[in-house]
Every structure is written in C-alpha cells, then in structure tokens.
N, C-alpha and C. Protein backbone atom coordinates (compact mmCIF):
# COMPACT_ATOMS: atom_id res chain seq x y z
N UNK A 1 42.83 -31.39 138.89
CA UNK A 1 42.17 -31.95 137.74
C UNK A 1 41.64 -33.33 138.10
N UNK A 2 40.85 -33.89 137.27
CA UNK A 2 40.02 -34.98 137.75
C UNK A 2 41.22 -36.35 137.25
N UNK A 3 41.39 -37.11 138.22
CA UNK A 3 41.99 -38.33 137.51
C UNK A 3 41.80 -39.87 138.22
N UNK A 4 42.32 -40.70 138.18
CA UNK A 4 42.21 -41.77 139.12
C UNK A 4 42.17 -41.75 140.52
N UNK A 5 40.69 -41.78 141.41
CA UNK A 5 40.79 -41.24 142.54
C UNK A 5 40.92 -42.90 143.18
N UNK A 6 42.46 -43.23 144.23
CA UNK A 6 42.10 -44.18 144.76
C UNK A 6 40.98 -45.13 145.64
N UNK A 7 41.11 -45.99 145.34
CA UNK A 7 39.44 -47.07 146.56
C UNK A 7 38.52 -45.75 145.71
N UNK A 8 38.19 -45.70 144.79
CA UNK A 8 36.57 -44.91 144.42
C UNK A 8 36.32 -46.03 143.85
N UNK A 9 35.09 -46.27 144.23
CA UNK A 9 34.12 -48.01 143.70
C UNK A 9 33.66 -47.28 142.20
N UNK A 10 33.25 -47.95 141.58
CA UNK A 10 32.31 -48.12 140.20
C UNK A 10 31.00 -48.30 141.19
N UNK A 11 29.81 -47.27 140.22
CA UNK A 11 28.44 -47.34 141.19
C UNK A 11 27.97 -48.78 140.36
N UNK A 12 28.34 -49.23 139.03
CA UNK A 12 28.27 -50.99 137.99
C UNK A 12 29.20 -51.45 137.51
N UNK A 13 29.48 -52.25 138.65
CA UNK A 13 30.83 -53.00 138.25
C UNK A 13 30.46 -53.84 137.38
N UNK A 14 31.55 -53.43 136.04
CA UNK A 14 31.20 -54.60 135.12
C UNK A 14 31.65 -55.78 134.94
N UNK A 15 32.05 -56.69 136.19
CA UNK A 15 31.53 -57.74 136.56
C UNK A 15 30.59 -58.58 136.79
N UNK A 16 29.67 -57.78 136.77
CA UNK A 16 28.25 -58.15 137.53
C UNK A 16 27.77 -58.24 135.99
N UNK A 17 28.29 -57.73 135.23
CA UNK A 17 27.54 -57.86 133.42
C UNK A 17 28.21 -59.17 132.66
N UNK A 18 29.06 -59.68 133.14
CA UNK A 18 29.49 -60.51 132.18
C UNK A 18 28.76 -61.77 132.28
N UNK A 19 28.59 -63.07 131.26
CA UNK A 19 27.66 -63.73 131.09
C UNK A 19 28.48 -65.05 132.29
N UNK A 20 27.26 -65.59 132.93
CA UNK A 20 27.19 -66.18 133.96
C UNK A 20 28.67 -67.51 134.42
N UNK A 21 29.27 -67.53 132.53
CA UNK A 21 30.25 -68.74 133.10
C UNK A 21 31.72 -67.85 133.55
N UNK A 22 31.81 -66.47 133.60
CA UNK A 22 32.40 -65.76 133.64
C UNK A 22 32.68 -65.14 135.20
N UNK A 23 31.68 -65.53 135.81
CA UNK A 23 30.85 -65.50 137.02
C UNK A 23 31.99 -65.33 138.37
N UNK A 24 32.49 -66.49 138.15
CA UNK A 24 33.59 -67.36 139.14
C UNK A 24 34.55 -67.05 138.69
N UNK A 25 34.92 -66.94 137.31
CA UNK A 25 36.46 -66.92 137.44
C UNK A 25 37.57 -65.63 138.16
N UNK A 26 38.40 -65.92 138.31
CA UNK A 26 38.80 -64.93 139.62
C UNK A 26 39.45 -64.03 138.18
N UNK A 27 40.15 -64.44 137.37
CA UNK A 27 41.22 -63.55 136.10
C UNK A 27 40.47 -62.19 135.33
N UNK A 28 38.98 -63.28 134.78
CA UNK A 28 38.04 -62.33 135.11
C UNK A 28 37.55 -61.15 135.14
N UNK A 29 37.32 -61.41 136.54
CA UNK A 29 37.09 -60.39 137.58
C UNK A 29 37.76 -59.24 138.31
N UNK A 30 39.31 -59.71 138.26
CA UNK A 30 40.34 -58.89 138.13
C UNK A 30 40.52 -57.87 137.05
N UNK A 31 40.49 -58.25 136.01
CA UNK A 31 40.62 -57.83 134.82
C UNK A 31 39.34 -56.65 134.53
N UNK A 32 38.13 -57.29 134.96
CA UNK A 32 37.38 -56.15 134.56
C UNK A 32 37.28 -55.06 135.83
N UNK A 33 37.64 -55.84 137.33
CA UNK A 33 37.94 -54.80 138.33
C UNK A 33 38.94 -53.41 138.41
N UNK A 34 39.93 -54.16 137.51
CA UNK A 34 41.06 -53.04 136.99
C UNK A 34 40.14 -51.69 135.92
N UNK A 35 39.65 -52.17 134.94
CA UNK A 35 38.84 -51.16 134.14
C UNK A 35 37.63 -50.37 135.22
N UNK A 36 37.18 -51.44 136.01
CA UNK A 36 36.00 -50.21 136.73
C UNK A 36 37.32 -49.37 137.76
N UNK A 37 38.08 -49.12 137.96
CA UNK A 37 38.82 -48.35 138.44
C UNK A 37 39.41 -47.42 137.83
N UNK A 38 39.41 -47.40 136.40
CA UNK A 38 39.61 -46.48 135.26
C UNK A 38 38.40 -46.09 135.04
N UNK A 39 37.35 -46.62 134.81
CA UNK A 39 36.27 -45.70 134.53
C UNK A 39 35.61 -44.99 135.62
N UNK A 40 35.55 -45.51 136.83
CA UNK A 40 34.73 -44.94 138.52
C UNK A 40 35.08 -43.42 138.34
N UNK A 41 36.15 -42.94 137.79
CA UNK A 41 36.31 -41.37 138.11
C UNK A 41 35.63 -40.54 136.51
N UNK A 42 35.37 -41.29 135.45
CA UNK A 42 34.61 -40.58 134.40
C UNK A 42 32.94 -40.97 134.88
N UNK A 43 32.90 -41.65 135.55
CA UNK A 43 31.12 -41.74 136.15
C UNK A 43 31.11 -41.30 137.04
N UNK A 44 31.75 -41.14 137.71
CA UNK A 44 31.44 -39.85 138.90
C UNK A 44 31.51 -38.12 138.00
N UNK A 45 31.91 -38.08 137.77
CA UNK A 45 31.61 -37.38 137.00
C UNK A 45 30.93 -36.88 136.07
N UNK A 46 30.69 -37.60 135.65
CA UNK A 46 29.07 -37.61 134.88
C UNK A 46 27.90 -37.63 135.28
N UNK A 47 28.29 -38.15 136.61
CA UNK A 47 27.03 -38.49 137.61
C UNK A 47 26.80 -37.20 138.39
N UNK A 48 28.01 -36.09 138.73
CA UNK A 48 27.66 -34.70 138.77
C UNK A 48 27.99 -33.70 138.13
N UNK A 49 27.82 -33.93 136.84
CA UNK A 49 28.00 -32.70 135.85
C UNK A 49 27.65 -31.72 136.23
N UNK A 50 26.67 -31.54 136.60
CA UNK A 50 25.59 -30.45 136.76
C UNK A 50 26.54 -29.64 138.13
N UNK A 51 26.96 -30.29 138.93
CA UNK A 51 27.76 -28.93 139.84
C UNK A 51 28.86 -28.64 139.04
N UNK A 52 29.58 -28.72 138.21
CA UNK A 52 30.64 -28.65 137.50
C UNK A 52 30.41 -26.92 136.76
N UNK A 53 28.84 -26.97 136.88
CA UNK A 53 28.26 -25.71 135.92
C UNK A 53 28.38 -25.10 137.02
N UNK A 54 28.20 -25.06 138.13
CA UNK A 54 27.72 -24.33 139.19
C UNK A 54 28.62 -23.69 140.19
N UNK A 55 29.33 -21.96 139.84
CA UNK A 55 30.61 -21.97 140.35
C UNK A 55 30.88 -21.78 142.10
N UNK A 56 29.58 -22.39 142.38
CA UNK A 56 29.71 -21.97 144.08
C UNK A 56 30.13 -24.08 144.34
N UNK A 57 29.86 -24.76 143.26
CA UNK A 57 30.25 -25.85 143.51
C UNK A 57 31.32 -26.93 143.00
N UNK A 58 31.79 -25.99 141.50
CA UNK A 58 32.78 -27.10 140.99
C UNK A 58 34.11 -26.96 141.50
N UNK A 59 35.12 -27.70 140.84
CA UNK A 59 36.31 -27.95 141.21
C UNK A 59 37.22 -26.35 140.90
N UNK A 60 37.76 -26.04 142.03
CA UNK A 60 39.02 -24.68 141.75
C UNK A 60 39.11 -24.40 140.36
N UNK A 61 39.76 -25.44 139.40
CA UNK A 61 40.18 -25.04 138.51
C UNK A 61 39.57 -25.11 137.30
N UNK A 62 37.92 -26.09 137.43
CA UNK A 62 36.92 -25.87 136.47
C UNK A 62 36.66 -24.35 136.95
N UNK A 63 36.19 -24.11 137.62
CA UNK A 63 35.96 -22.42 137.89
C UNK A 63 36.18 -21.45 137.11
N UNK A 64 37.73 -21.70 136.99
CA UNK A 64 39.04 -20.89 135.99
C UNK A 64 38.21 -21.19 134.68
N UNK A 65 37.98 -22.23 134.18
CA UNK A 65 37.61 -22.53 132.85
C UNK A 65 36.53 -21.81 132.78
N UNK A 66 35.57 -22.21 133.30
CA UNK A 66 34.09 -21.86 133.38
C UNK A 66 34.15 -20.13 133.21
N UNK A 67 35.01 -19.71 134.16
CA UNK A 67 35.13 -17.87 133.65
C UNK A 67 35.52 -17.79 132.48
N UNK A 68 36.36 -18.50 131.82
CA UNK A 68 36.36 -18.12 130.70
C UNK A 68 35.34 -18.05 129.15
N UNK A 69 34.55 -18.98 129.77
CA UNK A 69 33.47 -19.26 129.09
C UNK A 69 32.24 -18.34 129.14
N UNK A 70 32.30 -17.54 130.57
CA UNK A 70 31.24 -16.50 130.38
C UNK A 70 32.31 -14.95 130.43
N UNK A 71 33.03 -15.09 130.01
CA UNK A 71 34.31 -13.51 130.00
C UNK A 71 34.16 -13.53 131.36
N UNK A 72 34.28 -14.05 132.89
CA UNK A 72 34.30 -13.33 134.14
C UNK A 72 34.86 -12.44 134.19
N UNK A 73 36.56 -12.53 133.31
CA UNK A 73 37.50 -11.83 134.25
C UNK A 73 38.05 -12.39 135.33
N UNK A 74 39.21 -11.30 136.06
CA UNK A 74 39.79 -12.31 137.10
C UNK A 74 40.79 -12.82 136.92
N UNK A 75 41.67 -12.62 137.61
CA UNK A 75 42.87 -13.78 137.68
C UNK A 75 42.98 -14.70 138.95
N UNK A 76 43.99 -15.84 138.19
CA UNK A 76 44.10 -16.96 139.23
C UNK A 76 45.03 -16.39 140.53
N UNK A 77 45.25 -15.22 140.76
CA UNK A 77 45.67 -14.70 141.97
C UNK A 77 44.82 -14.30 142.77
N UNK A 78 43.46 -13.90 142.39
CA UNK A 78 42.29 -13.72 143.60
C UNK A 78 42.05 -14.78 144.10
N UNK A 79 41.56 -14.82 145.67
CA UNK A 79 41.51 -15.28 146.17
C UNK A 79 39.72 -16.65 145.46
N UNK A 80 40.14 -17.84 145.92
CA UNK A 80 38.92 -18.86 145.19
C UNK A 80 37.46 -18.59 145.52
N UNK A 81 37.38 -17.68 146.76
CA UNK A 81 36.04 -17.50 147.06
C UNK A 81 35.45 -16.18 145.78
N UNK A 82 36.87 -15.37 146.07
CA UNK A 82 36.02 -14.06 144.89
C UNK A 82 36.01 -14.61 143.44
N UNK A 83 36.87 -16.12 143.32
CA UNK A 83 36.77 -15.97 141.53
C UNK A 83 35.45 -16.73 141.54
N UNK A 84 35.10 -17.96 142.28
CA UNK A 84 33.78 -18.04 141.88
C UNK A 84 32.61 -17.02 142.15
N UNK A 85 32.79 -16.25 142.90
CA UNK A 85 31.42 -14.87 142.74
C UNK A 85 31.70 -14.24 141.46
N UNK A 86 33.29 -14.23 141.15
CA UNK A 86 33.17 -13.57 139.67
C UNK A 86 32.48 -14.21 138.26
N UNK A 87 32.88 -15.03 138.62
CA UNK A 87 32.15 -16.03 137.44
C UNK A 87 30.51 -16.24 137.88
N UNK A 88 29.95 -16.14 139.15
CA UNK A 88 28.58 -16.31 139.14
C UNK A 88 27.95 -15.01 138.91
N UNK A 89 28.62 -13.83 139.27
CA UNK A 89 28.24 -12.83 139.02
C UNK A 89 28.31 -12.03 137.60
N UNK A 90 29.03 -12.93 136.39
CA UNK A 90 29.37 -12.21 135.22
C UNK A 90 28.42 -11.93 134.10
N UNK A 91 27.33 -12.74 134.66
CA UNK A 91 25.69 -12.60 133.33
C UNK A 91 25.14 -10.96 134.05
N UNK A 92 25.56 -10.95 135.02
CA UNK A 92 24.36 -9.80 135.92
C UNK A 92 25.93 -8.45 134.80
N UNK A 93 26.90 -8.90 135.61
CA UNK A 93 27.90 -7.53 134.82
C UNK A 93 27.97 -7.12 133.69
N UNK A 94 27.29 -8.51 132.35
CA UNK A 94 27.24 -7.91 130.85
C UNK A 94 26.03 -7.56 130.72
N UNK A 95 24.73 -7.31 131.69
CA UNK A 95 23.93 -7.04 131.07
C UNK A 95 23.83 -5.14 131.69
N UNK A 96 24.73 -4.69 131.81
CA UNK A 96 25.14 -3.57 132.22
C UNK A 96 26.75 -3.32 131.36
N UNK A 97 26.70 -4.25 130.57
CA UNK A 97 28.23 -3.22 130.36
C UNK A 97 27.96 -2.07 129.20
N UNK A 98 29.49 -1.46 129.36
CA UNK A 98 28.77 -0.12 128.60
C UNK A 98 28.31 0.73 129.26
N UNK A 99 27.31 0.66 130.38
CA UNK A 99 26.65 1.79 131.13
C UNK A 99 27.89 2.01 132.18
N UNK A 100 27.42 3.67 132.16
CA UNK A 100 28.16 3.99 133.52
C UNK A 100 28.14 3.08 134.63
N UNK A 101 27.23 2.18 135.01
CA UNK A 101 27.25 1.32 136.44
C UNK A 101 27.69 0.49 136.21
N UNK A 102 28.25 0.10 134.91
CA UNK A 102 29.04 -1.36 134.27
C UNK A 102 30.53 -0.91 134.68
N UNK A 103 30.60 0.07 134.07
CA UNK A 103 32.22 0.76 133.47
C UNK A 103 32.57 0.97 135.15
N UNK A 104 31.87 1.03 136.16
CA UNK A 104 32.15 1.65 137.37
C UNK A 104 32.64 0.53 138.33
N UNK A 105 31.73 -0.85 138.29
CA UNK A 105 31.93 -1.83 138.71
C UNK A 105 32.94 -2.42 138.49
N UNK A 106 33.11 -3.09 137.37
CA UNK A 106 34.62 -3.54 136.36
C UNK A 106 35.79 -2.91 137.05
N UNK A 107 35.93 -1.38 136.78
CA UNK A 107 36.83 -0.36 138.00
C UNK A 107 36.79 -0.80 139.16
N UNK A 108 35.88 -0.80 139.84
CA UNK A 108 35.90 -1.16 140.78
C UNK A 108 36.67 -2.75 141.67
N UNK A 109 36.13 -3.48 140.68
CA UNK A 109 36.89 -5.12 140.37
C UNK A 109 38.48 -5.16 140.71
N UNK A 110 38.66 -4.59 139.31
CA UNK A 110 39.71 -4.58 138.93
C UNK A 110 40.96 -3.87 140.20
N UNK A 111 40.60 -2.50 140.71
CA UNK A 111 41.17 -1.60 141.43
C UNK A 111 40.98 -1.78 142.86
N UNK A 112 39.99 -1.87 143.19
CA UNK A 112 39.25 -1.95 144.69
C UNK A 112 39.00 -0.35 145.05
N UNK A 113 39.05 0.75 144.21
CA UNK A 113 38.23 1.61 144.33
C UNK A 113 36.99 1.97 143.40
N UNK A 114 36.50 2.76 144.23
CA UNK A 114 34.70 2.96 143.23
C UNK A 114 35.23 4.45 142.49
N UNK A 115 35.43 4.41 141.55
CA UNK A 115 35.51 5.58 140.65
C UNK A 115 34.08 6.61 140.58
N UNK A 116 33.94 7.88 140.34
CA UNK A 116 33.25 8.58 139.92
C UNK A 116 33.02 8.19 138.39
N UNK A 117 31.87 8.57 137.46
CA UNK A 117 31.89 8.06 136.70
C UNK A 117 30.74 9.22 136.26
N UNK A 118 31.70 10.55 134.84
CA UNK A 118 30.72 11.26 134.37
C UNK A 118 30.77 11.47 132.84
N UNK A 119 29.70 11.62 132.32
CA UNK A 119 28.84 10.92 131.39
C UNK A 119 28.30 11.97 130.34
N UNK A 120 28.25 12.00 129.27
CA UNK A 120 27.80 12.88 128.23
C UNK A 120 26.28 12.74 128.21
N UNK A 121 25.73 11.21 127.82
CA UNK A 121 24.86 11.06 127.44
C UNK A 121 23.20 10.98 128.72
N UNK A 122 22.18 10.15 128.38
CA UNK A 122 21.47 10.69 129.34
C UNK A 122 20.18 10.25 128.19
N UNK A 123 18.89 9.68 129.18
CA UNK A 123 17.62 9.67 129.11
C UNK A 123 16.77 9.96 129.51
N UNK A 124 15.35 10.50 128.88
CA UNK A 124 14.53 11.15 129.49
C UNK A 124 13.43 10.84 129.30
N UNK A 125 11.72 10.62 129.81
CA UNK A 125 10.99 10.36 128.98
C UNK A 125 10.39 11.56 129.51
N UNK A 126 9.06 12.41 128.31
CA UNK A 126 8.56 13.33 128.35
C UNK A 126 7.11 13.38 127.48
N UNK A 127 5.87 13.59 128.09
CA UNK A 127 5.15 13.81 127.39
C UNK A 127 4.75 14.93 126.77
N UNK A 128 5.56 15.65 126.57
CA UNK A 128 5.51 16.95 125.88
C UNK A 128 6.48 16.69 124.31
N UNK A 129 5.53 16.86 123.37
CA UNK A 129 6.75 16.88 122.28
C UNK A 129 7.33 17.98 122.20
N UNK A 130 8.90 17.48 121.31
CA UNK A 130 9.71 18.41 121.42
C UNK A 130 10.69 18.61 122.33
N UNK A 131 10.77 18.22 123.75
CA UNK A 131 10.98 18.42 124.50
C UNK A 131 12.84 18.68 124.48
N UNK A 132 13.37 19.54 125.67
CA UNK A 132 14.34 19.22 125.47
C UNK A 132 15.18 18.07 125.98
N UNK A 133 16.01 17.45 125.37
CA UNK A 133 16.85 16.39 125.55
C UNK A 133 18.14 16.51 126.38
N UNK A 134 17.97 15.27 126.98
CA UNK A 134 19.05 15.68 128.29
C UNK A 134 20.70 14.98 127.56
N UNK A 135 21.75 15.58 128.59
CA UNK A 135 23.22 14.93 128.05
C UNK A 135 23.59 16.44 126.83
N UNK A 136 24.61 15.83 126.48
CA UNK A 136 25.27 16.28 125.15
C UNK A 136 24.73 15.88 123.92
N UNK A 137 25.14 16.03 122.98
CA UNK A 137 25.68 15.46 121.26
C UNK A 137 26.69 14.39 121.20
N UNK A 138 27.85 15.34 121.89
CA UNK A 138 29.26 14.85 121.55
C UNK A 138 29.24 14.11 122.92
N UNK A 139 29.44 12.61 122.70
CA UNK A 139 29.62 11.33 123.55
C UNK A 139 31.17 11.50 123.93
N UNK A 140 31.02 11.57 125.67
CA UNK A 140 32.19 11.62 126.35
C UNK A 140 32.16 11.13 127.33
N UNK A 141 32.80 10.99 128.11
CA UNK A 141 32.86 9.50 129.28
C UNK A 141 34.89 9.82 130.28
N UNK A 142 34.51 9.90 131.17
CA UNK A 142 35.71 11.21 132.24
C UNK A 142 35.50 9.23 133.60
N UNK A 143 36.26 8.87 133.21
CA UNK A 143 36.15 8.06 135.01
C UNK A 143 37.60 8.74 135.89
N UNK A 144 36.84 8.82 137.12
CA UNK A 144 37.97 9.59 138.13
C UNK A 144 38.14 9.03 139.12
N UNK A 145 39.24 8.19 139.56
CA UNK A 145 39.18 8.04 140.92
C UNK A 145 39.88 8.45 141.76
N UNK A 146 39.96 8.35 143.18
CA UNK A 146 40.67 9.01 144.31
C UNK A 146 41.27 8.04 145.29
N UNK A 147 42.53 8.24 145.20
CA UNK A 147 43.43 7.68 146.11
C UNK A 147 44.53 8.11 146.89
N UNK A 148 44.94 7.06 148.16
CA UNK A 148 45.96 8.23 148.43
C UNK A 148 47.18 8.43 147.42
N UNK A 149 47.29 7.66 146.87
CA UNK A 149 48.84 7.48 146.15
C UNK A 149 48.72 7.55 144.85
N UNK A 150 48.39 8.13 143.75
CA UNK A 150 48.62 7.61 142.76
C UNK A 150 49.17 7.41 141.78
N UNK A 151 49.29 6.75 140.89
CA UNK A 151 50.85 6.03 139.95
C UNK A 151 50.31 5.78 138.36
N UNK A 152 51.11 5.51 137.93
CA UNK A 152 50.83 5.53 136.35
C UNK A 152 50.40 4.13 135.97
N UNK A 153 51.01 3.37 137.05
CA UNK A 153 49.88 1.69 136.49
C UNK A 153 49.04 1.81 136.68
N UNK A 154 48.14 2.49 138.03
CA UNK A 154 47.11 1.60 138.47
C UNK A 154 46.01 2.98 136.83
N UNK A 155 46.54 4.26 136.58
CA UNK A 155 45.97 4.80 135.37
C UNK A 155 46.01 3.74 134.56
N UNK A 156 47.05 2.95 134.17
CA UNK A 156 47.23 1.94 132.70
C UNK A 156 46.25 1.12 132.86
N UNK A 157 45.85 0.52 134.61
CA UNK A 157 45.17 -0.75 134.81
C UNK A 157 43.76 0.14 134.35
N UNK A 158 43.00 1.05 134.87
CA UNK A 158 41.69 1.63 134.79
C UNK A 158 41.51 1.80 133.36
N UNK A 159 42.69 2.35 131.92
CA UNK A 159 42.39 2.25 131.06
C UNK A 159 42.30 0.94 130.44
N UNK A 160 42.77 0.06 130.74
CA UNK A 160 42.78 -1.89 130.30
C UNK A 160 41.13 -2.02 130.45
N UNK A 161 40.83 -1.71 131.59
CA UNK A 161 39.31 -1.69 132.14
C UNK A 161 38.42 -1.28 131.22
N UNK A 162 38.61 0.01 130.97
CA UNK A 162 37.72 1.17 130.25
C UNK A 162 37.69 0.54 128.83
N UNK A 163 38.74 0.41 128.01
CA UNK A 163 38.93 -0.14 127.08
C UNK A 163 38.04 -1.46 126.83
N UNK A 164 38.10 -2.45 127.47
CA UNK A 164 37.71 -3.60 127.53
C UNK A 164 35.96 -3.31 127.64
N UNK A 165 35.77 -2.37 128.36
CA UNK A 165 34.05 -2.12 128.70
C UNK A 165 33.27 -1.21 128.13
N UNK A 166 33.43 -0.23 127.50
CA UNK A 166 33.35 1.28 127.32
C UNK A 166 32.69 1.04 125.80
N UNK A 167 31.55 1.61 125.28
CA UNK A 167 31.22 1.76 123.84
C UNK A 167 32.18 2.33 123.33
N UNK A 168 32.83 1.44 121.90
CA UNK A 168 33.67 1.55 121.01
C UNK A 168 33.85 3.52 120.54
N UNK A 169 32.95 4.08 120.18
CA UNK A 169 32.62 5.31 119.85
C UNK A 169 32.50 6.79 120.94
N UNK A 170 32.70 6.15 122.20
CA UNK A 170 33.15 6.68 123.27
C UNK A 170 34.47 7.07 123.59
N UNK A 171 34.98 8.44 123.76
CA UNK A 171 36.44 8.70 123.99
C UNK A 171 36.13 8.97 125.13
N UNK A 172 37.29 8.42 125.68
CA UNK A 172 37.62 8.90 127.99
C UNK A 172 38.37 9.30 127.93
N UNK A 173 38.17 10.04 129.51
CA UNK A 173 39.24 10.67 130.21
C UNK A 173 39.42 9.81 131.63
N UNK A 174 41.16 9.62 131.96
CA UNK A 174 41.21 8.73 133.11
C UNK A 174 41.74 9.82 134.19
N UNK A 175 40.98 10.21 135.20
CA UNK A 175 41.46 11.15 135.88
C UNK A 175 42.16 10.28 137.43
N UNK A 176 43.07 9.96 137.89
CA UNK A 176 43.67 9.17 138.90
C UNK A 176 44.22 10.62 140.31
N UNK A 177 43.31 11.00 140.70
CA UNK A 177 43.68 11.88 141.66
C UNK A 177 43.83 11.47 143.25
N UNK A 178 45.01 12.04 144.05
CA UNK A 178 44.97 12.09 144.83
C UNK A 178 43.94 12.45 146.30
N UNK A 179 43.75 11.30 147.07
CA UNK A 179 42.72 11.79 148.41
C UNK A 179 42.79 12.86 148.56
N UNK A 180 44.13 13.28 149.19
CA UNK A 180 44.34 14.47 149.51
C UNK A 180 44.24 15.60 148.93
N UNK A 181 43.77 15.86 147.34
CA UNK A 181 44.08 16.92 146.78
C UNK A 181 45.44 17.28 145.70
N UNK A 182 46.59 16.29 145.82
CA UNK A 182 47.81 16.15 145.01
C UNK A 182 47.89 16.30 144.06
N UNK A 183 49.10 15.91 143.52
CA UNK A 183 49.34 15.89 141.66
C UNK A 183 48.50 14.73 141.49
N UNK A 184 47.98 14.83 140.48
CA UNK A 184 47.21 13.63 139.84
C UNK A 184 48.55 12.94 138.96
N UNK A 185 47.99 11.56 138.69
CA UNK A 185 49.15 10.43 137.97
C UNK A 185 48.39 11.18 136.50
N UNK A 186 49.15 10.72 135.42
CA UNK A 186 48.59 11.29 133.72
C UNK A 186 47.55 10.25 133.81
N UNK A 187 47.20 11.12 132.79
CA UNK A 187 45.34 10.03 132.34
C UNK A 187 44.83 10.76 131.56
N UNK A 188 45.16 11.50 130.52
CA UNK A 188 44.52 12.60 129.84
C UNK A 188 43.77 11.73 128.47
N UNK A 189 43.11 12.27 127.98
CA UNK A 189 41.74 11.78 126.72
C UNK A 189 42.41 10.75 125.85
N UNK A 190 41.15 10.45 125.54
CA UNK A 190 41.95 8.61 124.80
C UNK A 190 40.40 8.73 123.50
C-alpha cells in the first residue's frame, strides 16, 4: 500500500512558498520540511494516477482492487502476472458473456481445461422468407469437460462458473468426464 516512502523529495517544497522573512529561519524550514515528507508520497501519486488505471502498471494490490471494479475475477492466489491479464482482459470477456465462447473461457479460467460447449440455440441469416430456423425452442446449454481424474469439486467449481455466466433462463448440464472414457463425477441438469 502506498505510505511514507523514505528520502522521497517533494517535486514543491513548501518552503520555497513561504513569504521571504521566513526565508532563513532554520525552525521554519524544518517544520515545513517535515510536512513535504508527508505529502511527497500523495503527489507522487497523483502525479501518476493514470498508471494506477493501467493493470500492466499499477501497484500488486491496486490490481486486486481494480478487478474488482471491472468483475475480473480471480483470486489473490494466481500468480501477479495472470491477475493483471485478468483484469486487462475483463471488458473483452463481458462483451461475450453468456455466449458459448464466454461460458467456455470463464471454464476455462477458472479450471485450466477448455470444455466442450453444446448449445440449443443458434443464428442464421436467410434471404428466403420463412426459412427454417436453426437450434431448438427449448433453451439448453450441456458444458462437458475431459479429464483424467474427475471429482465432485472441480463439477461444483464449473457449476460456480456456469452459474455466474450463463443466461438466467438457461438450464445446464455439467458433464465432468473422464480422458480415458471412466465414470464420470455427477453433474446432472440444473
């Protein structure tokens, strides 16, 4: 966190402001040298706000804040290089959430595998009226992924995911299957 950084100068010492019979005296000068040493770390700071916004440049734990301010996601257990890509990358991830390539990514985030990701719905354009329409009626949404091992958290973690990303009016299925072909972990319709 930002606080009294030792020997950091004031870029205007307000010494140099006080009226001229003030000039010389040493008590002074002390006195207001002590305050530019309290203020040198709120003007430096001010003086680079602007990387503070910028998560390839602010401080570790503005970062943390700053994700929270655009939903990154993420916890303070990933490593500092991936939480600031998460947070620089989180305008590009909501303007996809909801879509299958949203709901897939997030999974992906979250898990470190790429789920399959299949889908009721569907667009088409056609210059024929009438035409028939692609997808279903009934809105359904199946994410599956494949691993060697799988367990009933990392299902709980993919539904935390799904939940969090997924159109409200959308029911899933979490399918957590084995590489190999195995018992799958539960994950049945939600």
């Amino acid at each position: 966190m930002r606080a009294a950084i030792e020997g950091l100068a004031s870029p205007d010492p307000l010494g140099r402001r006080l009226p001229g019979v003030y000039a010389d005296d040493d008590l002074a000068q002390r006195l207001t040298s002590a305050y530019d040493q309290v203020i040198a770390p709120v003007q430096a700071t001010l003086d680079n706000l602007w990387a503070y916004f910028d998560p390839a440049l602010a401080p570790p734990d503005f970062v943390d804040w700053l994700g929270t301010w655009v939903a990154a996601g993420g916890s303070r257990d990933r490593p500092e290089d991936e939480r600031r890509r998460l947070v620089g990358d989180a305008v590009s991830r909501h303007r996809v959430r909801g879509t299958a390539a949203g709901i897939a990514e997030e999974v992906r985030l979250a898990t470190g595998v790429t789920p399959e990701i299949l889908e009721s719905g569907g667009t088409i354009w056609s210059a024929t009226p009438g035409a028939e329409l692609p997808g279903s009626a009934e809105p359904a949404l199946t994410v599956r992924v494949r691993v060697p091992e799988p367990t009933a958290a990392l299902t709980e973690q993919i539904r935390a995911v799904i939940e969090a990303n997924r159109p409200a009016h959308v029911p899933y299925t979490v399918e957590v299957l084995a590489a190999d072909g195995g018992e799958p972990a539960t994950g049945g319709p939600r």
